[in-house]
C-alpha atoms as a PDB file:
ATOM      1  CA  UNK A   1       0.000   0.000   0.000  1.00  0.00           C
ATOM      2  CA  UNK A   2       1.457   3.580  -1.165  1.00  0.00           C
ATOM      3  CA  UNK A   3       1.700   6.284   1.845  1.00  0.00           C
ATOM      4  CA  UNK A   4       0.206   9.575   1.088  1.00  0.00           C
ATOM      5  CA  UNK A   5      -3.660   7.472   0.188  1.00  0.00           C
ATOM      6  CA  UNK A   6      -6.526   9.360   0.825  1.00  0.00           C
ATOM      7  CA  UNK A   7      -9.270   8.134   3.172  1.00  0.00           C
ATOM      8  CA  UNK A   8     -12.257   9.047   4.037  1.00  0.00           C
ATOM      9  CA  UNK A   9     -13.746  11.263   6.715  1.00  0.00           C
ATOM     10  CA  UNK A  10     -17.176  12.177   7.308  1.00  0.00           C
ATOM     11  CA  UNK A  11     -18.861  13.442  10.824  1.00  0.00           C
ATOM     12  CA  UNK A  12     -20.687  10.775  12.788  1.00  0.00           C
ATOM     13  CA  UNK A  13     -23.521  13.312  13.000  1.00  0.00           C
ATOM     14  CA  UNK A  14     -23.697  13.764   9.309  1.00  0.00           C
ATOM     15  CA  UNK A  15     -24.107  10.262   9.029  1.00  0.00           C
ATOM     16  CA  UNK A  16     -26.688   9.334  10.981  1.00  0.00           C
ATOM     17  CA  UNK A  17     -28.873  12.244   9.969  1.00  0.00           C
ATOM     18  CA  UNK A  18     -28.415  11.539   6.323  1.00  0.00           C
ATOM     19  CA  UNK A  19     -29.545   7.763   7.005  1.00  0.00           C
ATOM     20  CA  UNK A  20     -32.735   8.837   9.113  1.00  0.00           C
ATOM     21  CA  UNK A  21     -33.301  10.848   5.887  1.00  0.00           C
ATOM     22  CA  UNK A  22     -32.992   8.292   3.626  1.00  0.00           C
ATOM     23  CA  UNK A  23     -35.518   6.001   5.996  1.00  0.00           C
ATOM     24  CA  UNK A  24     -38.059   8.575   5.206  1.00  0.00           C
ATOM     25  CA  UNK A  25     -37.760   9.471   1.250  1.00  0.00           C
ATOM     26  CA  UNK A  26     -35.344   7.940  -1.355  1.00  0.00           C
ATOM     27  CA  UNK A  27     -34.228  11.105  -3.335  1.00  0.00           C
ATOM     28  CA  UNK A  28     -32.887  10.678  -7.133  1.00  0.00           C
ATOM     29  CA  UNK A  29     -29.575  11.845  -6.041  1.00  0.00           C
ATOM     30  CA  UNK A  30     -27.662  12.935  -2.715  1.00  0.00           C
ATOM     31  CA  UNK A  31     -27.244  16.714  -3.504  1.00  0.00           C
ATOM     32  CA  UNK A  32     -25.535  19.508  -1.555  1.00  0.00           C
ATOM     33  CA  UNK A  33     -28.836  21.146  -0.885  1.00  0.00           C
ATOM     34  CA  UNK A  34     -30.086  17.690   0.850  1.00  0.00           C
ATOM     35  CA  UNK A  35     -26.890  17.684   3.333  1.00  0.00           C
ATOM     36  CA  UNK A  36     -27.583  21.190   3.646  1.00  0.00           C
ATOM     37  CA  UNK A  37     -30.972  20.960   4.832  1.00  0.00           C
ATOM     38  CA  UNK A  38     -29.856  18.615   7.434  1.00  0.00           C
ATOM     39  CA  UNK A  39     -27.313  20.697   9.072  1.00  0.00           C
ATOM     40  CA  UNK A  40     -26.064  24.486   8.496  1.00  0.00           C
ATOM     41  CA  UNK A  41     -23.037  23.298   6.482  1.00  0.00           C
ATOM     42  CA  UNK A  42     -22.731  25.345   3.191  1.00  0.00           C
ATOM     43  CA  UNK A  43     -23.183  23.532  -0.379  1.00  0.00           C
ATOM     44  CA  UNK A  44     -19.615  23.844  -1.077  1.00  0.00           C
ATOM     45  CA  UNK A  45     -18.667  22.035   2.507  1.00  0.00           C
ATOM     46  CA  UNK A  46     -21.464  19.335   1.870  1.00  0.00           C
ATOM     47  CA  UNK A  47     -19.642  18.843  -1.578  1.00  0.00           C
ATOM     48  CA  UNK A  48     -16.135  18.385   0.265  1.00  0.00           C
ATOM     49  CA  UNK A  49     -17.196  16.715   3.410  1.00  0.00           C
ATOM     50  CA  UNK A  50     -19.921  15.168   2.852  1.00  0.00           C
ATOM     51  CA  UNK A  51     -20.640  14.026  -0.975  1.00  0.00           C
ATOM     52  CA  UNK A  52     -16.854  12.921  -1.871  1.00  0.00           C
ATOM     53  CA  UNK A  53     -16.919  10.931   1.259  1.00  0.00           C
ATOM     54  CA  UNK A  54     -19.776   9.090   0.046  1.00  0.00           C
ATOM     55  CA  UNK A  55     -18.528   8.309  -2.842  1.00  0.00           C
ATOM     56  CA  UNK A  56     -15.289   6.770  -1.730  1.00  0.00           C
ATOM     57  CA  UNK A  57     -17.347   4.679   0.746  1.00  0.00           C
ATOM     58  CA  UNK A  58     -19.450   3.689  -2.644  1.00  0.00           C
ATOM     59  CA  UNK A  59     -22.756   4.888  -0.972  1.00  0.00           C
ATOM     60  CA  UNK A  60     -23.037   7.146  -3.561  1.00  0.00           C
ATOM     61  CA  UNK A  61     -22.159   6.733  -7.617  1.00  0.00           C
ATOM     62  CA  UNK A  62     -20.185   9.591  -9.785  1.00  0.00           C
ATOM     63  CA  UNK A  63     -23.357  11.157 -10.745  1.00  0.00           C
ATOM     64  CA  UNK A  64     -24.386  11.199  -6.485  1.00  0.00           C
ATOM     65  CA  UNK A  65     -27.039   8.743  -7.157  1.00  0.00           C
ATOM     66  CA  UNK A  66     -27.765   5.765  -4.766  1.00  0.00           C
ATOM     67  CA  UNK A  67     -25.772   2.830  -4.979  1.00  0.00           C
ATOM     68  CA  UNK A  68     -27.141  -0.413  -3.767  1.00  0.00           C
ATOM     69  CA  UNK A  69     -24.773  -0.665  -0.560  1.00  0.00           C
ATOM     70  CA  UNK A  70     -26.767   2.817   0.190  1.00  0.00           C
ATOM     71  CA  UNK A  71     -30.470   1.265  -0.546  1.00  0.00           C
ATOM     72  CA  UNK A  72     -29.419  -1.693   1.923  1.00  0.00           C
ATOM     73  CA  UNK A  73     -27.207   0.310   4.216  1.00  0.00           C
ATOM     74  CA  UNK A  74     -30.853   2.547   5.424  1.00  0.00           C
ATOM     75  CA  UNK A  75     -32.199  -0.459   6.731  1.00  0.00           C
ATOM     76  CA  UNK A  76     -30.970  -1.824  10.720  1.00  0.00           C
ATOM     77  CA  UNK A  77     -30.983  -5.270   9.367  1.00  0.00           C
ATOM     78  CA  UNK A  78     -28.878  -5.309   6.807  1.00  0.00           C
ATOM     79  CA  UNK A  79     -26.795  -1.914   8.277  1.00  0.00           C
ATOM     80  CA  UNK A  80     -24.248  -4.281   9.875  1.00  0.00           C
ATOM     81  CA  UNK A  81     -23.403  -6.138   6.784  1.00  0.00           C
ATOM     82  CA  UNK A  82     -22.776  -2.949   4.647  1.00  0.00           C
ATOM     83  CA  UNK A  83     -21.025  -1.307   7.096  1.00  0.00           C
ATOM     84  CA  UNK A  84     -17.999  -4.317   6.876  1.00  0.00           C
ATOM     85  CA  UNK A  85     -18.384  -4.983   3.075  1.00  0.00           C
ATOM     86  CA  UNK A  86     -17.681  -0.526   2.970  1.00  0.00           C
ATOM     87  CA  UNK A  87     -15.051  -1.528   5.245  1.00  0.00           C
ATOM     88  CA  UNK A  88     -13.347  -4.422   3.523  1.00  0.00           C
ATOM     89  CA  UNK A  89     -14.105  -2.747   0.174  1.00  0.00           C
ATOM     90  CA  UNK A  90     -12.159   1.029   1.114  1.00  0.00           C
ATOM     91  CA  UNK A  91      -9.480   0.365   3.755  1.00  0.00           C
ATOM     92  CA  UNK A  92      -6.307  -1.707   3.222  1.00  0.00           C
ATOM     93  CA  UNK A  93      -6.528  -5.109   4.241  1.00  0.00           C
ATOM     94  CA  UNK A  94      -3.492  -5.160   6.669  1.00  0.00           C
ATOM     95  CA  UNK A  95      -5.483  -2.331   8.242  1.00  0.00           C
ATOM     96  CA  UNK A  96      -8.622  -4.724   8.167  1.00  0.00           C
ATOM     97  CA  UNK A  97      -6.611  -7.724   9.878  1.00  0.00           C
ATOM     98  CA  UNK A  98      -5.020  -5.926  12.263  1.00  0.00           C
ATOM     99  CA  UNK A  99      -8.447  -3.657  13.609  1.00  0.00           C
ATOM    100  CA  UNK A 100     -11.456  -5.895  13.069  1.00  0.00           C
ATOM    101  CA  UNK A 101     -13.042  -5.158  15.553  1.00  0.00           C
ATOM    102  CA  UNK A 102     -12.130  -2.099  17.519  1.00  0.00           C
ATOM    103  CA  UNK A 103     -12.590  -0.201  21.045  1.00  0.00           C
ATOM    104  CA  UNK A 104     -12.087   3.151  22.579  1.00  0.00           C
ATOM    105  CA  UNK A 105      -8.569   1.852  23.824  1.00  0.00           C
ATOM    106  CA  UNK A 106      -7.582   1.346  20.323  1.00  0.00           C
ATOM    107  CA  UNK A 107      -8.082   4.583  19.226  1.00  0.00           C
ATOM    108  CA  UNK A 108      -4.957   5.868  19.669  1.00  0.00           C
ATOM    109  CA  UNK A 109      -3.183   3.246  17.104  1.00  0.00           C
ATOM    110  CA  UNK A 110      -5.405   3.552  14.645  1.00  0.00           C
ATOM    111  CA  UNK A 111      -5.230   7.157  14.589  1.00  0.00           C
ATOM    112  CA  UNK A 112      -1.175   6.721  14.442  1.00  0.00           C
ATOM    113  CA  UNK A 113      -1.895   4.423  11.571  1.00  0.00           C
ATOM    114  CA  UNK A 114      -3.543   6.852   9.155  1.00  0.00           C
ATOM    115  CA  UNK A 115      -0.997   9.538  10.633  1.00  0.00           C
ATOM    116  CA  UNK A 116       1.568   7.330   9.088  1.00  0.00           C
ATOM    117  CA  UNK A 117       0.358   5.933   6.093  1.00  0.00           C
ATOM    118  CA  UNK A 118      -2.135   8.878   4.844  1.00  0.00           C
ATOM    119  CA  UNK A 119       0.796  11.526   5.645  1.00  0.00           C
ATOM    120  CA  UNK A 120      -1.508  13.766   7.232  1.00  0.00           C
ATOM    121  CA  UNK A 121      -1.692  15.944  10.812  1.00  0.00           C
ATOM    122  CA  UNK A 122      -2.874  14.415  13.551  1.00  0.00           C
ATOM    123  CA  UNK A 123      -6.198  16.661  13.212  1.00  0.00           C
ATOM    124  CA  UNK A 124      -7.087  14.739   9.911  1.00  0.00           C
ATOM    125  CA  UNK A 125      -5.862  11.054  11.184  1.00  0.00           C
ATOM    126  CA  UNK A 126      -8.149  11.385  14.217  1.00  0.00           C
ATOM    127  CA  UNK A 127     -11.173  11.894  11.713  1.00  0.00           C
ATOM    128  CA  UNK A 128     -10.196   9.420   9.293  1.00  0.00           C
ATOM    129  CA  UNK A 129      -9.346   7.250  12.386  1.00  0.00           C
ATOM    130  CA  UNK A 130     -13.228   7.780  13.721  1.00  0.00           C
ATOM    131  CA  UNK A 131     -14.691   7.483  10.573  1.00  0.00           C
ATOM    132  CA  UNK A 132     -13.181   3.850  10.149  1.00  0.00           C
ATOM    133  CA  UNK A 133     -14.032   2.904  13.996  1.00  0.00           C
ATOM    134  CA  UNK A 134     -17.608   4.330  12.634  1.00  0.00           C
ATOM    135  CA  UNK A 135     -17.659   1.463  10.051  1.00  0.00           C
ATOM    136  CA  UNK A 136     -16.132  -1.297  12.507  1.00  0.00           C
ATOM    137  CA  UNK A 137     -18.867  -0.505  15.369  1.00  0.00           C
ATOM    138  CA  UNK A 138     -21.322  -1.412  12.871  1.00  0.00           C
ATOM    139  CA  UNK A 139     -23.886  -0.733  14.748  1.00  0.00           C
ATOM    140  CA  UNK A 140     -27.329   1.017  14.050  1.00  0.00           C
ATOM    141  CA  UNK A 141     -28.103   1.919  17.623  1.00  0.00           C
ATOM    142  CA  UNK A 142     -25.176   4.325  18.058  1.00  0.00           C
ATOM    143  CA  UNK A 143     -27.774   6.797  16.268  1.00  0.00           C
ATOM    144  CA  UNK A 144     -29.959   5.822  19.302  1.00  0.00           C
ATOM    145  CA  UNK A 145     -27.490   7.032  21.784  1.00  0.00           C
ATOM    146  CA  UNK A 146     -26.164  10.179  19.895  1.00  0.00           C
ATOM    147  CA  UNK A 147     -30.058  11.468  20.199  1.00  0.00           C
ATOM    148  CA  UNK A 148     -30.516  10.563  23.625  1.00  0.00           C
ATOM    149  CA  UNK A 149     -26.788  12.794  24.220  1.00  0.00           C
ATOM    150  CA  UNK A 150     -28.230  15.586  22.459  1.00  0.00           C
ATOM    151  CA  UNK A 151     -31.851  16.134  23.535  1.00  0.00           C
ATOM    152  CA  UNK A 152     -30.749  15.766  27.335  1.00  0.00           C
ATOM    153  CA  UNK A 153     -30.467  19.281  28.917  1.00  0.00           C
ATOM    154  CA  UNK A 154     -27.281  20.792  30.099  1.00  0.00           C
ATOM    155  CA  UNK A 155     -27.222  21.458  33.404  1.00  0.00           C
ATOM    156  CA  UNK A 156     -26.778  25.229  33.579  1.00  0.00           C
ATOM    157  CA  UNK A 157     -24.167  26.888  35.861  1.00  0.00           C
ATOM    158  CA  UNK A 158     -25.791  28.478  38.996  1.00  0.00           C
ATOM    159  CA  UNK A 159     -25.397  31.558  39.452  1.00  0.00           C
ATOM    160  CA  UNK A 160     -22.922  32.744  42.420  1.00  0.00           C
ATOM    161  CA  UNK A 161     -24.648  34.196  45.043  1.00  0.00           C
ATOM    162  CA  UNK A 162     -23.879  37.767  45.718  1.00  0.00           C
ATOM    163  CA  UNK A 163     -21.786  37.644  49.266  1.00  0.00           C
ATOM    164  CA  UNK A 164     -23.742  38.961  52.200  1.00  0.00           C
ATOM    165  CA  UNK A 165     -22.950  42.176  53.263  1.00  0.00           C
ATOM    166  CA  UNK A 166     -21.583  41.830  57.160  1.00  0.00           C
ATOM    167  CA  UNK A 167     -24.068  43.317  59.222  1.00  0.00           C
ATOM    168  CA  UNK A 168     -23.669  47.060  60.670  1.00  0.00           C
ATOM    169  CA  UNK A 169     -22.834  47.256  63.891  1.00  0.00           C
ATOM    170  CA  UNK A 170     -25.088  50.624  64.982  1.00  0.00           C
ATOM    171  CA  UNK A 171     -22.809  53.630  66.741  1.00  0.00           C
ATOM    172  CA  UNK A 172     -24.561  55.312  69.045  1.00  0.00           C
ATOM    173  CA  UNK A 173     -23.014  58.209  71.732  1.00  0.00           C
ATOM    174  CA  UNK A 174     -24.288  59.300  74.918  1.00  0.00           C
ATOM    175  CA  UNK A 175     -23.151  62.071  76.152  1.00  0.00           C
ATOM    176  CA  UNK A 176     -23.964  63.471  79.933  1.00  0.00           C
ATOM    177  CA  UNK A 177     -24.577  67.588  79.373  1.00  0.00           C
ATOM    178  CA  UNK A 178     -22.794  69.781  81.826  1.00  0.00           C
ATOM    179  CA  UNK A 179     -25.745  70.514  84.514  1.00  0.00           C
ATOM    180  CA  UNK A 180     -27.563  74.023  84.043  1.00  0.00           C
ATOM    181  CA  UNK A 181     -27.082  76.264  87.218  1.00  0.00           C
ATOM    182  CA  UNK A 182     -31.158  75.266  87.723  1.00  0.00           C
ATOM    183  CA  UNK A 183     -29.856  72.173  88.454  1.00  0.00           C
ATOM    184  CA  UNK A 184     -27.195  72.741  90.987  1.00  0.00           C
ATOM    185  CA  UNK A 185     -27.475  71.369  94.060  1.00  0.00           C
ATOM    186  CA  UNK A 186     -29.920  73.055  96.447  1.00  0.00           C
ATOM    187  CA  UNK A 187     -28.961  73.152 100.168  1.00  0.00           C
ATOM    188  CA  UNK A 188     -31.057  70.677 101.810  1.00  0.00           C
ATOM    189  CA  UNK A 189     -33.453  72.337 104.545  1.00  0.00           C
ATOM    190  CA  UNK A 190     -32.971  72.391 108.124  1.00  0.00           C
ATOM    191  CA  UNK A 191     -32.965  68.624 110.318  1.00  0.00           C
ATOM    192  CA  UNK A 192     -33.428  67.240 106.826  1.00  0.00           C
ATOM    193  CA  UNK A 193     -31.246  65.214 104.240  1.00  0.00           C
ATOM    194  CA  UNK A 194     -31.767  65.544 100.570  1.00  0.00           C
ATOM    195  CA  UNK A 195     -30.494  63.795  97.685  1.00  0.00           C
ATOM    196  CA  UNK A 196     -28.724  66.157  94.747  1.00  0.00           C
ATOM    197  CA  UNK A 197     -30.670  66.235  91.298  1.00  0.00           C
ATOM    198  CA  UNK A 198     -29.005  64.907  88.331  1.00  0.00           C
ATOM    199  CA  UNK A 199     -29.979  65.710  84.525  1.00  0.00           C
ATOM    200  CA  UNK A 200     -28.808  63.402  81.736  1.00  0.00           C
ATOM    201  CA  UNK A 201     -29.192  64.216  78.461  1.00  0.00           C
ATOM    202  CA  UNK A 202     -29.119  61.209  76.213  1.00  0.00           C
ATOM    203  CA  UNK A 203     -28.111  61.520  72.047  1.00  0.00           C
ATOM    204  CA  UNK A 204     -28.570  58.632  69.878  1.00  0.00           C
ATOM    205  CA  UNK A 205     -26.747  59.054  66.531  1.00  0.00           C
ATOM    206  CA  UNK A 206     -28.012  55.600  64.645  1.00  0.00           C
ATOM    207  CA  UNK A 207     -26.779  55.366  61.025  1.00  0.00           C
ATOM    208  CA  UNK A 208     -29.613  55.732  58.566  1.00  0.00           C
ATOM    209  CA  UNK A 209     -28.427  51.628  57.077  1.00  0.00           C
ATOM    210  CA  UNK A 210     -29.318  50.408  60.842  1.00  0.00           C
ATOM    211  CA  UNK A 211     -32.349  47.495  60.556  1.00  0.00           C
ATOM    212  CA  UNK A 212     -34.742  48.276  62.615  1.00  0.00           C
ATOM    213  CA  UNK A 213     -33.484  44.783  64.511  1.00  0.00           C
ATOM    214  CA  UNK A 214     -30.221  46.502  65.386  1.00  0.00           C
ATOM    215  CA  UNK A 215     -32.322  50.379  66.602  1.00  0.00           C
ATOM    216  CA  UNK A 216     -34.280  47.815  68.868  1.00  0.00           C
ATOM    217  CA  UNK A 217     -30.968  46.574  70.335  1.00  0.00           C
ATOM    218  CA  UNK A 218     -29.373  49.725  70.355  1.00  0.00           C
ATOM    219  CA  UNK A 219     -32.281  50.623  73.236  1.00  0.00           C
ATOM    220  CA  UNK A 220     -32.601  47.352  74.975  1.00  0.00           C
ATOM    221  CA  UNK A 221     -28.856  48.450  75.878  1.00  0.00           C
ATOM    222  CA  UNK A 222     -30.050  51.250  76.953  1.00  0.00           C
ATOM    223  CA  UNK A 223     -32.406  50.735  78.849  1.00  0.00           C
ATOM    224  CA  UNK A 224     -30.393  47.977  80.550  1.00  0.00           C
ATOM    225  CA  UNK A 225     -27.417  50.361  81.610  1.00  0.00           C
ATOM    226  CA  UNK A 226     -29.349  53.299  81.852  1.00  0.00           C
ATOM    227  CA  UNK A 227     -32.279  51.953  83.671  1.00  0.00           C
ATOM    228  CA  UNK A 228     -31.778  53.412  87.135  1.00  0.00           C
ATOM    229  CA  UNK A 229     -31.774  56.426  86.051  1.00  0.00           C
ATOM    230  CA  UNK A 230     -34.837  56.639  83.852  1.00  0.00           C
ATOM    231  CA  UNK A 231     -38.271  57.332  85.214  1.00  0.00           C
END
């Protein structure tokens, strides 16, 4: 086998949604407008990625009509079989021999293969690498799976919570004004004993923030130190 061959490559999505297509309606030919009513690729990808695949996997004939392996290869009970006679009929037999049947911890290998012998990136190797795993899994209910992976939601990210703000602590000042000379002390009268007169005055500055949780607080501590000498 010469190094440089070409392969092909086609997107697993691509192909299951053109055979759910072909389930429905048999068109005359596999066009770029078809392939791009199935996805949002443009005509002139669908011609690249899409129709000269086909054809190299002899789904399709030059003129992009249906071949045969294409009329059996829509239906799950003969999907199998085509799927191996594309595989024996487009890849290398060494290739064949060595990968009949294949797993995810093959992957790697193969890829390296088609890196080697196709003389191509590892971007390219990888899709020519998944494209022949595609055709090894033979198996029609990998389209079952792919739908179940795509109509499942996505969790969405929560949102972070905005941090709480630490609570204000309330500042509050009392402060005892210098007595008035009403309020000296008086002598007490004769044979009796008399008590001076205090005045407090009492200012509460209380930030306008403060919850009205906090203002009740701020005079249950009040009232608590200054209770012996309110009336």
């Amino acid at each position: 086998m010469a190094a440089g061959e070409t392969f092909p490559k086609i997107s697993r999505k691509i192909w299951w949604l053109l055979r759910d297509r072909l389930k429905k309606t048999v068109p005359s030919a596999i066009t770029p407008t078809i392939i791009s009513s199935l996805s949002e690729m443009t005509e002139a990808s669908a011609k690249a990625n899409v129709i000269a695949p086909l054809r190299q996997l002899g789904l399709i004939d030059e003129n992009s009509k249906l071949t045969d392996l294409a009329e059996r290869w829509r239906h799950d009970d003969e999907y199998a079989k085509v799927c191996l006679e594309v595989r024996q009929k487009t890849y290398p037999q060494d290739l064949v021999e060595a990968f009949p049947e294949v797993n995810d911890n093959q992957r790697g290998t193969i890829k390296n293969w088609f890196m080697k012998f196709g003389q191509v990136g590892e971007g390219a190797a990888k899709k020519f690498a998944d494209t022949y795993i595609l055709l090894s899994e033979a198996d029609p209910t990998k389209a079952n799976e792919k739908a179940s992976s795509d109509s499942s939601p996505k969790a969405k990210p929560r949102a972070a919570k905005p941090a709480k703000a630490a609570p204000v602590e309330p500042r509050y000042e009392a402060q005892t004004a210098p007595m008035q000379s009403s309020q000296a002390i008086e002598p007490a009268p004769h044979g009796s004993r008399r008590m001076p007169a205090i005045h407090i005055d009492v200012q509460v500055h209380i930030s306008p923030d403060t919850s009205p949780d906090q203002i009740d607080r701020i005079f249950e501590s009040m009232a608590k130190h200054l209770g012996g000498y309110i009336k």
